[in-house]
PDB file of N, CA and C in Angstrom:
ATOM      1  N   UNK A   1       0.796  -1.186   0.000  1.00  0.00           N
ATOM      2  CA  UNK A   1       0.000   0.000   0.000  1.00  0.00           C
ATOM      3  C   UNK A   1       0.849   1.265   0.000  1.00  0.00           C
ATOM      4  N   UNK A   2       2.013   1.235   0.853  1.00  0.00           N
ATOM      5  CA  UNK A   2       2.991   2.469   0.780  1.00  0.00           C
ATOM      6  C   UNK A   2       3.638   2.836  -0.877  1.00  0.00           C
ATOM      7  N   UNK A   3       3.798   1.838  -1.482  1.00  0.00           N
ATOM      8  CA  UNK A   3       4.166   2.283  -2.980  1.00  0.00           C
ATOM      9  C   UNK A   3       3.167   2.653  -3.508  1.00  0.00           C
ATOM     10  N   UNK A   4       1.930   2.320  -3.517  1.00  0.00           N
ATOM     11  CA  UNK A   4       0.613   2.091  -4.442  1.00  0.00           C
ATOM     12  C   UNK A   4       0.156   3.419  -4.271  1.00  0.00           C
ATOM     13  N   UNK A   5       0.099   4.266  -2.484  1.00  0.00           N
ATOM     14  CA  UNK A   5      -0.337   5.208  -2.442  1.00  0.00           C
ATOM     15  C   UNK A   5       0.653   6.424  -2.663  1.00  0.00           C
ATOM     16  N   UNK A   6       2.000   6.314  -2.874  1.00  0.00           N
ATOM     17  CA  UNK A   6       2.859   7.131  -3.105  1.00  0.00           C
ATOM     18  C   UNK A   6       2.969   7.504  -4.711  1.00  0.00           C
ATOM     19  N   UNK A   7       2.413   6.757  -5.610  1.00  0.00           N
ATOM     20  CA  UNK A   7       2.586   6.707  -6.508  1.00  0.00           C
ATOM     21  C   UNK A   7       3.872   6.187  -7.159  1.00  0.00           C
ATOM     22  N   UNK A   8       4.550   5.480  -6.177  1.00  0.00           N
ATOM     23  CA  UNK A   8       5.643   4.475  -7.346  1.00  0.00           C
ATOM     24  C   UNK A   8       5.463   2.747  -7.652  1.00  0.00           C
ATOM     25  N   UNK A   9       4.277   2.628  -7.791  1.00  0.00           N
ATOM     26  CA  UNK A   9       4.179   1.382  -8.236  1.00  0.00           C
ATOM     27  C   UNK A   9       3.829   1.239  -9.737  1.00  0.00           C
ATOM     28  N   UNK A  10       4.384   0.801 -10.413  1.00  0.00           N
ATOM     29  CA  UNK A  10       4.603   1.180 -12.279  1.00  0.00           C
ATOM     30  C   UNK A  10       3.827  -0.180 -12.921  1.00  0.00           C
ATOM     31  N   UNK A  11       3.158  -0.912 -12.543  1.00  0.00           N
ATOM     32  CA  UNK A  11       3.286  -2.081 -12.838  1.00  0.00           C
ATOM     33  C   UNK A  11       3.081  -3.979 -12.003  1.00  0.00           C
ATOM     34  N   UNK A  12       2.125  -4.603 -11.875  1.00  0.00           N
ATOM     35  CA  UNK A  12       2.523  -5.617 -11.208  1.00  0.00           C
ATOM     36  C   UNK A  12       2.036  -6.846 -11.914  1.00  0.00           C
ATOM     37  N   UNK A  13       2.903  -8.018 -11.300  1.00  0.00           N
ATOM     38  CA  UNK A  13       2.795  -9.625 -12.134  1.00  0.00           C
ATOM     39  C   UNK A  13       1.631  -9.868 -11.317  1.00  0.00           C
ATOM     40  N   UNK A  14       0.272 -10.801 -11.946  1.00  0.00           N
ATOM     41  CA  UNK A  14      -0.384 -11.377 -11.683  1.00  0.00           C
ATOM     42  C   UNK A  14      -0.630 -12.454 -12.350  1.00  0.00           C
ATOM     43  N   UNK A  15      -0.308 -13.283 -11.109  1.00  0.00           N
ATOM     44  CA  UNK A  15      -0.361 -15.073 -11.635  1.00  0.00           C
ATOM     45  C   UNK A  15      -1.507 -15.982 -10.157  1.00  0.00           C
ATOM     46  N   UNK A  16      -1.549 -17.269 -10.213  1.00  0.00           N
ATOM     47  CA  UNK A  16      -1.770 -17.776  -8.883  1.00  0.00           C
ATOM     48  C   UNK A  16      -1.257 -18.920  -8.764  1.00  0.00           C
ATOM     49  N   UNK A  17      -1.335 -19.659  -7.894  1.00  0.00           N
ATOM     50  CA  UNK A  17      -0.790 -20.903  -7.268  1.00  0.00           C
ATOM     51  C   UNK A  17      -0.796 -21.381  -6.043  1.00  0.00           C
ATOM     52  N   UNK A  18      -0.426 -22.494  -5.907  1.00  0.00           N
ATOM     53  CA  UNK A  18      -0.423 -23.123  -4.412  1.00  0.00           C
ATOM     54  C   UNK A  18       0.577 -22.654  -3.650  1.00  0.00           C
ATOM     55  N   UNK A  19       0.149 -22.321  -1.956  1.00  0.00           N
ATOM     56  CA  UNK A  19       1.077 -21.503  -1.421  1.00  0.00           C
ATOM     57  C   UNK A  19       2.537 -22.549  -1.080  1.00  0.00           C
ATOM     58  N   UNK A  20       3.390 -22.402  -1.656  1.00  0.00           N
ATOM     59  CA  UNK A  20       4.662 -23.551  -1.039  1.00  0.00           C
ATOM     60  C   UNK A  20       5.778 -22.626  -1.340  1.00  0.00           C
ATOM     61  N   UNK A  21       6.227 -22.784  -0.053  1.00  0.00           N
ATOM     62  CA  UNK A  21       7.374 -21.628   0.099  1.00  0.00           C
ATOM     63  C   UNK A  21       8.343 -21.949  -1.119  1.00  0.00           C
ATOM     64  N   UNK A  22       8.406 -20.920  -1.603  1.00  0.00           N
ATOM     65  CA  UNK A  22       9.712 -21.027  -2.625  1.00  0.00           C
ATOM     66  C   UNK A  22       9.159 -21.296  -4.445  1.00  0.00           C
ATOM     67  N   UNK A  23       7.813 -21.857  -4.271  1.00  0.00           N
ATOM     68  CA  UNK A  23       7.091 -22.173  -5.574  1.00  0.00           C
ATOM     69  C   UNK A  23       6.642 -21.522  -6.104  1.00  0.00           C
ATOM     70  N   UNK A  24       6.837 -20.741  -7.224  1.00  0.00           N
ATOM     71  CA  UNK A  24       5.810 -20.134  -8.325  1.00  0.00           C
ATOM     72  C   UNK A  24       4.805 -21.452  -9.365  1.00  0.00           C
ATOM     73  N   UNK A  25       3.773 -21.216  -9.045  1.00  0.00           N
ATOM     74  CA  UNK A  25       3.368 -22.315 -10.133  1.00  0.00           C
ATOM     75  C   UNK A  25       2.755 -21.738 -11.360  1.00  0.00           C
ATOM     76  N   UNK A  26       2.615 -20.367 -11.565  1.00  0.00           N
ATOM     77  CA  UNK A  26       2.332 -19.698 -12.602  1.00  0.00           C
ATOM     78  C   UNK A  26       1.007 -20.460 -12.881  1.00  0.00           C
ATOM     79  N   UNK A  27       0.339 -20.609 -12.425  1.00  0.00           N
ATOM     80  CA  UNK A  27      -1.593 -20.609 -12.860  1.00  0.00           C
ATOM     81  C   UNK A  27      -1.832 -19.659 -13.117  1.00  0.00           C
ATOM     82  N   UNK A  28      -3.262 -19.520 -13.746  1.00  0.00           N
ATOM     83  CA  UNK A  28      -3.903 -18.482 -13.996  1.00  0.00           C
ATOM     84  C   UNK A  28      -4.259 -17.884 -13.378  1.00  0.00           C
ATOM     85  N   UNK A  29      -4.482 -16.385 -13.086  1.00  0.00           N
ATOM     86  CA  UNK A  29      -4.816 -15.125 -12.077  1.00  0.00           C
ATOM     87  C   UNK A  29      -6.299 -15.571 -11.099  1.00  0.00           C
ATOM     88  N   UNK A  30      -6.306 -15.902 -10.231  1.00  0.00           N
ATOM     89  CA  UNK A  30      -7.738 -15.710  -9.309  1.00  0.00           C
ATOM     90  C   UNK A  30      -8.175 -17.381  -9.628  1.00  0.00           C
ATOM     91  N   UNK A  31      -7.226 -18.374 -10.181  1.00  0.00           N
ATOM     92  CA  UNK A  31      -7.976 -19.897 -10.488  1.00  0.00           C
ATOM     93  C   UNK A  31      -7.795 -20.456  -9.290  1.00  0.00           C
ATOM     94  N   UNK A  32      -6.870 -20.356  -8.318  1.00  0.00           N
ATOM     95  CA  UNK A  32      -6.693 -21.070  -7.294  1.00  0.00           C
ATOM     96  C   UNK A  32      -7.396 -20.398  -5.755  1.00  0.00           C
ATOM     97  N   UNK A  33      -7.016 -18.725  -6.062  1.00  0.00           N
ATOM     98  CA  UNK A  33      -7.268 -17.730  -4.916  1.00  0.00           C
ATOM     99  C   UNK A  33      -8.004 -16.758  -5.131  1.00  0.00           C
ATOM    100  N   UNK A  34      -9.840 -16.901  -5.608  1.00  0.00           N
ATOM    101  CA  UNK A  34     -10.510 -16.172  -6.040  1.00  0.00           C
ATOM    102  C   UNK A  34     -10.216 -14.622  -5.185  1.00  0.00           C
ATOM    103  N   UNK A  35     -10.396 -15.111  -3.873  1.00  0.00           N
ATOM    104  CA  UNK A  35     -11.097 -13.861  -3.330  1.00  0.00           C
ATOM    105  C   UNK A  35      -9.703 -13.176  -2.509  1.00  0.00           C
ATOM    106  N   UNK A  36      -8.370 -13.924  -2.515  1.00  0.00           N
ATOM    107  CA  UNK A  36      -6.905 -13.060  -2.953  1.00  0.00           C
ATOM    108  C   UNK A  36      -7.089 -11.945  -3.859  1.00  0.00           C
ATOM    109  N   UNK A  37      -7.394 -12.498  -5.104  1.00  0.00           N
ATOM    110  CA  UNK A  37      -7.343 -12.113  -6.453  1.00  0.00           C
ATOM    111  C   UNK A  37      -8.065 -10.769  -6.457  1.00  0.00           C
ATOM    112  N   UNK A  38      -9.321 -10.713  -5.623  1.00  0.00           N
ATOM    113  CA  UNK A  38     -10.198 -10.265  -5.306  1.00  0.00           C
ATOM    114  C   UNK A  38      -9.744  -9.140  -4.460  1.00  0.00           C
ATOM    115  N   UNK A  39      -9.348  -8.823  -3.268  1.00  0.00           N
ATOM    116  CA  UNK A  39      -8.921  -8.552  -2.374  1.00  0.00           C
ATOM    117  C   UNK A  39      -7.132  -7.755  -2.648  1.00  0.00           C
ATOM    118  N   UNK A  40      -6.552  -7.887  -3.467  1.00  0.00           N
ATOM    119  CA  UNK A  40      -5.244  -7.286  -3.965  1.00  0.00           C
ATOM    120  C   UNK A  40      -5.698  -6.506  -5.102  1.00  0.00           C
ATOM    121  N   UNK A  41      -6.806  -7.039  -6.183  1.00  0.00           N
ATOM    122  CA  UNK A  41      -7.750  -5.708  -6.665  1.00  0.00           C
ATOM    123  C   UNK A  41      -8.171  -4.324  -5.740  1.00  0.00           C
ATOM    124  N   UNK A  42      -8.752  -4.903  -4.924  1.00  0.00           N
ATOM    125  CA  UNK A  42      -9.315  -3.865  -4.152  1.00  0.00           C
ATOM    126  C   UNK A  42      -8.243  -2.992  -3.460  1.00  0.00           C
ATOM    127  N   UNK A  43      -7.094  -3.467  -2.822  1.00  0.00           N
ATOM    128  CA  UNK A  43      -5.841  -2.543  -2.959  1.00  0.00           C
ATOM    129  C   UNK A  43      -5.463  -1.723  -3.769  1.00  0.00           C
ATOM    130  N   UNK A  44      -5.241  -2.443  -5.007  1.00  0.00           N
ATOM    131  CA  UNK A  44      -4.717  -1.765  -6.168  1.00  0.00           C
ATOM    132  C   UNK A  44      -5.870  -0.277  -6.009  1.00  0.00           C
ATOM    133  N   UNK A  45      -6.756  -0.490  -5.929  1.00  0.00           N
ATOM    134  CA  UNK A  45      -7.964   0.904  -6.194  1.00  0.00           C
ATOM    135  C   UNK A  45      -7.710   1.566  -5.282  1.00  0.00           C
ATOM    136  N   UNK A  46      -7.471   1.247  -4.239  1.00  0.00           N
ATOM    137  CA  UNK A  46      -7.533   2.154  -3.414  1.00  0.00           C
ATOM    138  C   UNK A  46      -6.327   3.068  -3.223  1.00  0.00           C
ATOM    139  N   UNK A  47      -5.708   2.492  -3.532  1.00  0.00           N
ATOM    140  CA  UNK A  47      -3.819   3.201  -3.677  1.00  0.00           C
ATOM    141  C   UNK A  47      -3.836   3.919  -4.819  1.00  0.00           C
ATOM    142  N   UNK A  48      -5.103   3.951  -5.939  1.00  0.00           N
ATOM    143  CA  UNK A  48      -5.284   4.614  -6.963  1.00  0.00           C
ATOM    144  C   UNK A  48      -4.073   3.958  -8.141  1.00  0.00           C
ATOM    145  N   UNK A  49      -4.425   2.643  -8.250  1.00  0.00           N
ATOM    146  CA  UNK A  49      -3.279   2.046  -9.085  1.00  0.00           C
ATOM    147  C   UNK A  49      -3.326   2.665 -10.326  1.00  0.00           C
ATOM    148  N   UNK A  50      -2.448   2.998 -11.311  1.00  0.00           N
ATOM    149  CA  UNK A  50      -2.145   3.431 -12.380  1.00  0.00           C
ATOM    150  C   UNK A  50      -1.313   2.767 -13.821  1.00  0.00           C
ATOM    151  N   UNK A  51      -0.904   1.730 -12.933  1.00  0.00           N
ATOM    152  CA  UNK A  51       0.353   1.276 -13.589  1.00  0.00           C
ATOM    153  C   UNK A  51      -0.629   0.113 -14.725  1.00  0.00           C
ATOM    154  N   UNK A  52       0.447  -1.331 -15.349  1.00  0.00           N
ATOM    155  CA  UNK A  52       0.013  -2.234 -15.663  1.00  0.00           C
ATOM    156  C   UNK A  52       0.323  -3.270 -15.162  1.00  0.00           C
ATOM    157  N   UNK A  53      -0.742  -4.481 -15.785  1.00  0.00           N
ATOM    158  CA  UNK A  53      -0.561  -5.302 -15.680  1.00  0.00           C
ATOM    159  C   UNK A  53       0.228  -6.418 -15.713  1.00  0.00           C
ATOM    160  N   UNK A  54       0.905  -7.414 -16.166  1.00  0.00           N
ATOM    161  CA  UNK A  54       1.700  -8.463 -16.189  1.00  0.00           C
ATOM    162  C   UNK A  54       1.312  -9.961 -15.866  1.00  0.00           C
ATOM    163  N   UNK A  55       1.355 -10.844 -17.201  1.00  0.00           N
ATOM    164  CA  UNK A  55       0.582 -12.035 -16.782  1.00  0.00           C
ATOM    165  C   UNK A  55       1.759 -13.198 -16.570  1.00  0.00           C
ATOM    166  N   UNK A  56       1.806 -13.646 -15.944  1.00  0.00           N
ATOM    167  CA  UNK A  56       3.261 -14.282 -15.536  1.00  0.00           C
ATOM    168  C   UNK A  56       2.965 -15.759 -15.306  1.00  0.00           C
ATOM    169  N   UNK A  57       2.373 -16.794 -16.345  1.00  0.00           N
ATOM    170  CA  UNK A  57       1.980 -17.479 -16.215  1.00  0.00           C
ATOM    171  C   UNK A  57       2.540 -18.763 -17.407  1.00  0.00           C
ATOM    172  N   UNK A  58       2.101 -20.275 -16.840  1.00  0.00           N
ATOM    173  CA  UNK A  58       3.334 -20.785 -17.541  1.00  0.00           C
ATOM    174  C   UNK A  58       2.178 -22.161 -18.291  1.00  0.00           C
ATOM    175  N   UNK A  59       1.508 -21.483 -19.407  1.00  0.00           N
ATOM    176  CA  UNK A  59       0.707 -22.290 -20.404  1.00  0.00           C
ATOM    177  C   UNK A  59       1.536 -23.839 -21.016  1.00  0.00           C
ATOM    178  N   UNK A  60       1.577 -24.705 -20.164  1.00  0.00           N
ATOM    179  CA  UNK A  60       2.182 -26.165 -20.580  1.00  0.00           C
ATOM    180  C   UNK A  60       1.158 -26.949 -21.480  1.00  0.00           C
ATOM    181  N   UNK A  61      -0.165 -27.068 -21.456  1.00  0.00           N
ATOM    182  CA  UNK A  61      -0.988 -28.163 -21.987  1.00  0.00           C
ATOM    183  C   UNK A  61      -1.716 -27.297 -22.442  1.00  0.00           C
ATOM    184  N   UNK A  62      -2.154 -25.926 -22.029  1.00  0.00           N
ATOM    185  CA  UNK A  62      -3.132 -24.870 -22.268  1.00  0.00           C
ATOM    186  C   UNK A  62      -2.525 -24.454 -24.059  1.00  0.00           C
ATOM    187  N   UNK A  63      -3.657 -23.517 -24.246  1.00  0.00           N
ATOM    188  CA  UNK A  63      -3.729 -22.532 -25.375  1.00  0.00           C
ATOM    189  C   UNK A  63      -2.742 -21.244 -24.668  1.00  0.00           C
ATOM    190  N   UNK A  64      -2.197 -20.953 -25.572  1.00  0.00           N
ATOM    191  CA  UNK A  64      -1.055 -19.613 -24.283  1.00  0.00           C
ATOM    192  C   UNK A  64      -2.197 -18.299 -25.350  1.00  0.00           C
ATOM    193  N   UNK A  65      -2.917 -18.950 -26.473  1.00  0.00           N
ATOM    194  CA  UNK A  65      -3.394 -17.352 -26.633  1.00  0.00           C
ATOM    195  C   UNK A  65      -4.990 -17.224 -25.657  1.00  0.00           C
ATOM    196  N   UNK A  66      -5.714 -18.341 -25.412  1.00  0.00           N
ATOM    197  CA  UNK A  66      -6.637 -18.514 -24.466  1.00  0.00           C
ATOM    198  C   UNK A  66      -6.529 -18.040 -23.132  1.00  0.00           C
ATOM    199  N   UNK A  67      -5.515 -18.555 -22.463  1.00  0.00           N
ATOM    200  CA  UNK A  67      -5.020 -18.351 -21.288  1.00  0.00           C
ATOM    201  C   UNK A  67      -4.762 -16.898 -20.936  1.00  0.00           C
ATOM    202  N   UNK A  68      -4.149 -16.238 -22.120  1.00  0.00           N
ATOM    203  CA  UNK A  68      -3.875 -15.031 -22.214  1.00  0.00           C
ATOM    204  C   UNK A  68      -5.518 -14.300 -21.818  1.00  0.00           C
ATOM    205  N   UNK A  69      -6.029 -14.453 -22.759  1.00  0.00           N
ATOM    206  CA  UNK A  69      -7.517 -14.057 -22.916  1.00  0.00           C
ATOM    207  C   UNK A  69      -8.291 -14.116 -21.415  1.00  0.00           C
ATOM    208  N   UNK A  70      -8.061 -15.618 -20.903  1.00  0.00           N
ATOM    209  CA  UNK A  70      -8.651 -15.773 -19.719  1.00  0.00           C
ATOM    210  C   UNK A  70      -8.178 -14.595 -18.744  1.00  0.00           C
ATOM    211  N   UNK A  71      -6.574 -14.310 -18.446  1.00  0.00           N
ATOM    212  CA  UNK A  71      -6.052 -13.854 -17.706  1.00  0.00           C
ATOM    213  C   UNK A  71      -6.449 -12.451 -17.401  1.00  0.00           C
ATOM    214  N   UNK A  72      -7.125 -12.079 -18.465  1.00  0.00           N
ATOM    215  CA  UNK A  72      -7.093 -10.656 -19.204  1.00  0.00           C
ATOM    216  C   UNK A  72      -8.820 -10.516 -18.674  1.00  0.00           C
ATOM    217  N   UNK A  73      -9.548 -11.238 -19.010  1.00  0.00           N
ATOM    218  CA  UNK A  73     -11.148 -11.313 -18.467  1.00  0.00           C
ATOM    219  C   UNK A  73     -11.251 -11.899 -17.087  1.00  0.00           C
ATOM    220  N   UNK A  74     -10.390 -12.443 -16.411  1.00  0.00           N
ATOM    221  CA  UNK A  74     -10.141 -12.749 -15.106  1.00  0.00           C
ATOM    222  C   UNK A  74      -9.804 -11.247 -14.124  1.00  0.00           C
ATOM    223  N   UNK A  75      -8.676 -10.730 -14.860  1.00  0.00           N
ATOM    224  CA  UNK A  75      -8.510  -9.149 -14.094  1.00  0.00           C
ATOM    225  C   UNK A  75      -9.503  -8.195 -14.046  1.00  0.00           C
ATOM    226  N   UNK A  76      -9.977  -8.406 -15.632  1.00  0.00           N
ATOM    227  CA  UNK A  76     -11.284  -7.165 -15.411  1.00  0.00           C
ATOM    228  C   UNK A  76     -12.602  -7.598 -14.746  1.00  0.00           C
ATOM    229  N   UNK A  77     -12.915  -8.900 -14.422  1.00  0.00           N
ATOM    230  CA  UNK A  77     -13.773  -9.168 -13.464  1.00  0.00           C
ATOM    231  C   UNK A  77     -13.653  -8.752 -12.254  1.00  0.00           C
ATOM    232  N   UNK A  78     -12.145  -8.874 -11.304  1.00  0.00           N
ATOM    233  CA  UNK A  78     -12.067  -8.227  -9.976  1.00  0.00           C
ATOM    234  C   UNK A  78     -11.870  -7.110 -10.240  1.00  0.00           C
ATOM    235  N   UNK A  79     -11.574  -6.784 -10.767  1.00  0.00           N
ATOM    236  CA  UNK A  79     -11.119  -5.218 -11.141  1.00  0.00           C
ATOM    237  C   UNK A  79     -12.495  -4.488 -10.611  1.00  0.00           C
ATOM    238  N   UNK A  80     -13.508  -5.073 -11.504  1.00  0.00           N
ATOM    239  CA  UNK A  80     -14.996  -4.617 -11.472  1.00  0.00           C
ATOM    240  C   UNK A  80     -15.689  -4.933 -10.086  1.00  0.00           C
ATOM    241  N   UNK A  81     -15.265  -6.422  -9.701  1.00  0.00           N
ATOM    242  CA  UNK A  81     -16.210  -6.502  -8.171  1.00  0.00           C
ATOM    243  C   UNK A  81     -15.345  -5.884  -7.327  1.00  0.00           C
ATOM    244  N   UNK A  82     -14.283  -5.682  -7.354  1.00  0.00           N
ATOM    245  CA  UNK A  82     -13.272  -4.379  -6.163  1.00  0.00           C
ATOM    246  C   UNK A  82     -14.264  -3.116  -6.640  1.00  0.00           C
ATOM    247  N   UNK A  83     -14.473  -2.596  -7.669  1.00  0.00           N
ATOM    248  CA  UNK A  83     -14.833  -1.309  -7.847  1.00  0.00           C
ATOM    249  C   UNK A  83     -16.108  -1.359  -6.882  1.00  0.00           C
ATOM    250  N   UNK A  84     -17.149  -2.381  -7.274  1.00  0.00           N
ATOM    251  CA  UNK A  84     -18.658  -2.691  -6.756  1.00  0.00           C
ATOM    252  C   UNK A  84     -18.488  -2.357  -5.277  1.00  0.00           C
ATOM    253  N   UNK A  85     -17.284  -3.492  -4.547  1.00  0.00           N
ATOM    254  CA  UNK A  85     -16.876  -3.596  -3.223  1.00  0.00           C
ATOM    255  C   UNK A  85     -17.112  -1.867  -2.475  1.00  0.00           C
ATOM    256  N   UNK A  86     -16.221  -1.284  -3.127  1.00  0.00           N
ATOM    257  CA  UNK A  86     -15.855   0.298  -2.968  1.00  0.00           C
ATOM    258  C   UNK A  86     -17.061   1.178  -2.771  1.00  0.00           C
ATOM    259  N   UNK A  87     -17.468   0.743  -4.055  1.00  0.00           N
ATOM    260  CA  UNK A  87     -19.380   1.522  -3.969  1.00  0.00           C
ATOM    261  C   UNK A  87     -20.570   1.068  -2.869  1.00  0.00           C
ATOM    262  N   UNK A  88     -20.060  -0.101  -2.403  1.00  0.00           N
ATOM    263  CA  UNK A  88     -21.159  -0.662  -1.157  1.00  0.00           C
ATOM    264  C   UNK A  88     -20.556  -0.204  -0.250  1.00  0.00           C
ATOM    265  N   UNK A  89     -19.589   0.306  -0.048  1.00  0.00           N
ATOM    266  CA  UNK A  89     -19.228   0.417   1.371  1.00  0.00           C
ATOM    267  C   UNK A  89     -18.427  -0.206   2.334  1.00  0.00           C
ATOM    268  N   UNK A  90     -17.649  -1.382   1.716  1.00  0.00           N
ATOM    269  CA  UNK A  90     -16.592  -2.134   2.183  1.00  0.00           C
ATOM    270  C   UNK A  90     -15.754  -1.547   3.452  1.00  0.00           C
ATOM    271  N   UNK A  91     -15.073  -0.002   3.211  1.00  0.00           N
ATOM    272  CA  UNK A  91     -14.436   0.341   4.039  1.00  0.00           C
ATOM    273  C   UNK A  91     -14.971   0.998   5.091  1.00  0.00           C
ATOM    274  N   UNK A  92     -16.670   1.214   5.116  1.00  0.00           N
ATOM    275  CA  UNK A  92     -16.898   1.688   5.887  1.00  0.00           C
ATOM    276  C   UNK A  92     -17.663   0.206   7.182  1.00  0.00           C
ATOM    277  N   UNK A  93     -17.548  -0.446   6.109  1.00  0.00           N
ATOM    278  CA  UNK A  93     -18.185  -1.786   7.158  1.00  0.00           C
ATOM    279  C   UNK A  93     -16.982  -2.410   7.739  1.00  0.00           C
ATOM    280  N   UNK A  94     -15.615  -2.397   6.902  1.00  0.00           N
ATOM    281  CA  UNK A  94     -14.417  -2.900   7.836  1.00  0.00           C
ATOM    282  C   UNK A  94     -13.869  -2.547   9.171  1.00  0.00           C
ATOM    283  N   UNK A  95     -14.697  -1.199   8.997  1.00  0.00           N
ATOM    284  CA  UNK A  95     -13.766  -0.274  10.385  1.00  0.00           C
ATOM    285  C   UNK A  95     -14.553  -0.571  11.254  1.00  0.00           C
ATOM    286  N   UNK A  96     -15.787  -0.426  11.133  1.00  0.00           N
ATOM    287  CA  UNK A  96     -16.909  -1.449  12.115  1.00  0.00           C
ATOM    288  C   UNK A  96     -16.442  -2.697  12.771  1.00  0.00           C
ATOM    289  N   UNK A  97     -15.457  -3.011  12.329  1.00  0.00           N
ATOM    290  CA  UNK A  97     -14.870  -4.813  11.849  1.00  0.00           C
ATOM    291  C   UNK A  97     -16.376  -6.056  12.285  1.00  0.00           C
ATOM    292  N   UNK A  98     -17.115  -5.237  11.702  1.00  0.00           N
ATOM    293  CA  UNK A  98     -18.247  -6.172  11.306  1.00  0.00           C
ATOM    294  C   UNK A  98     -18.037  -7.450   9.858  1.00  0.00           C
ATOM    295  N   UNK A  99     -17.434  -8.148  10.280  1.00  0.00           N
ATOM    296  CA  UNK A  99     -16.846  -9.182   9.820  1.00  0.00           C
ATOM    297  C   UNK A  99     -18.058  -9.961   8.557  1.00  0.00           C
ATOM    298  N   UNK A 100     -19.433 -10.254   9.233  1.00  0.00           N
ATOM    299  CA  UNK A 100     -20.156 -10.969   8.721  1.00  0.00           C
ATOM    300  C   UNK A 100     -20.532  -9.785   7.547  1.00  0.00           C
ATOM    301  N   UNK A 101     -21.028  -8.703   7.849  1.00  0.00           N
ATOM    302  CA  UNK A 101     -21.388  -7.988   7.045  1.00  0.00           C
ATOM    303  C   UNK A 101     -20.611  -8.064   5.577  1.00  0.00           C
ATOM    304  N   UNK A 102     -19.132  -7.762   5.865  1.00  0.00           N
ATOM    305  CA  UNK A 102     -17.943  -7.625   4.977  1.00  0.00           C
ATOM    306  C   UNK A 102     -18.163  -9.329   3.861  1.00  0.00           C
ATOM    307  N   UNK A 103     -18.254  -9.694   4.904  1.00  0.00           N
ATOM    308  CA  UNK A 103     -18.634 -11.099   3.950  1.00  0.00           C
ATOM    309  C   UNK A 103     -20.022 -11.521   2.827  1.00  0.00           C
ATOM    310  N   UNK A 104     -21.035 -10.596   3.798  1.00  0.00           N
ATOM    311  CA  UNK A 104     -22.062 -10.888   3.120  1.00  0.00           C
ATOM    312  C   UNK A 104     -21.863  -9.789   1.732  1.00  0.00           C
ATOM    313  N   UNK A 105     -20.881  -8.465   1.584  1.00  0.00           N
ATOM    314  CA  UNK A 105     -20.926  -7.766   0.459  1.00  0.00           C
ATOM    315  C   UNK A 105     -20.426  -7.933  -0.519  1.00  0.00           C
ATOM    316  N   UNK A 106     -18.891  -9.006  -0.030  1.00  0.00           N
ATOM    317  CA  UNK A 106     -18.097 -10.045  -1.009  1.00  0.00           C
ATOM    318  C   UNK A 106     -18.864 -11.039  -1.480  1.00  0.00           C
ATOM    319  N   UNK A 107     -19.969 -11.861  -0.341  1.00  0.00           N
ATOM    320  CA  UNK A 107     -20.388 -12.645  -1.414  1.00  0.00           C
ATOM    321  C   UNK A 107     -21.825 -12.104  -2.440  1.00  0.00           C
ATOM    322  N   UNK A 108     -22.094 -10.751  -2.004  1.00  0.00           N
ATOM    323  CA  UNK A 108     -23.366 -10.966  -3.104  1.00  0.00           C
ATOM    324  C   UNK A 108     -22.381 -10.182  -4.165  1.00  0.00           C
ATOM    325  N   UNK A 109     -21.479  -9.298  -4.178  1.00  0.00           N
ATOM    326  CA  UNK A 109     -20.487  -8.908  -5.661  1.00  0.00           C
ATOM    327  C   UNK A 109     -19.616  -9.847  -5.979  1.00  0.00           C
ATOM    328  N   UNK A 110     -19.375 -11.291  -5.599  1.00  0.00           N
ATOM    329  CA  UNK A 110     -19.061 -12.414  -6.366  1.00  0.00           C
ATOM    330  C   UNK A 110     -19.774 -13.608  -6.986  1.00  0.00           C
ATOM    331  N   UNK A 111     -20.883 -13.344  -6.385  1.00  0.00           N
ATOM    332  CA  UNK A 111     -21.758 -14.404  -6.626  1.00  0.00           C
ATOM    333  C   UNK A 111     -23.191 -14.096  -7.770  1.00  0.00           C
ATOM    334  N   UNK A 112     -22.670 -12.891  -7.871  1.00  0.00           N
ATOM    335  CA  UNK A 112     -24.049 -12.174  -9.137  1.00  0.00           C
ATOM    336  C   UNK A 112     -22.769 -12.035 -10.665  1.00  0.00           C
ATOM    337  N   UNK A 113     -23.795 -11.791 -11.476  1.00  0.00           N
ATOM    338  CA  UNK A 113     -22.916 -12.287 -12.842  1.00  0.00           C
ATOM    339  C   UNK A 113     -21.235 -12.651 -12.796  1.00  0.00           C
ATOM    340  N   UNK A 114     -21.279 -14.258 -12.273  1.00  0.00           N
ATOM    341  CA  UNK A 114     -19.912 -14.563 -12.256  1.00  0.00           C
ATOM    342  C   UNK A 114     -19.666 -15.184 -13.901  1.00  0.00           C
TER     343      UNK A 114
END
């Protein structure tokens, strides 16, 4: 958040995978860790991200121009339910740390046109 809101963040890799220390497994963005995926969007906005993207992912059996595609309609989906998040009120229900609430706003902006 300190780069994001300072304005020197130019840019970041988005991939996913299983957490194992030391492993990149280069999956596709948000396939393993929806609501990560989800949730580091909603950073990015709020730090007023500017920069780009980066798909850092390692197409073995896949289509690499599909995957691409996916990766690309995968970002602008959180992109969009972080924005939604923002407009309901997320940060004003966190400081509450009304927990259930926060949950119930993630799941109705993930669970409507997925």
């Amino acid at each position: 958040g300190r780069y994001g809101s300072a304005g020197k963040l130019f840019g970041v890799q988005l991939n996913d995978g299983y957490q194992r220390l030391g492993a990149e497994d280069g999956l596709m963005f948000g396939s393993v860790h929806p609501h990560m995926a989800l949730e580091f969007m909603l950073w990015l906005q709020k730090t007023d991200f500017k920069g780009h993207f980066y798909f850092d992912t390692f197409p073995r059996n896949e289509d690499p121009v599909a995957e691409a595609e996916h990766n690309i309609e995968r970002a602008r989906y959180f992109w969009g339910k972080a924005k939604e998040l923002l407009k309901g009120g997320i940060d004003a229900i966190s400081h509450k740390h009304d927990a259930m609430a926060v949950f119930d706003l993630i799941k109705e902006a993930t669970e409507k046109g997925r």
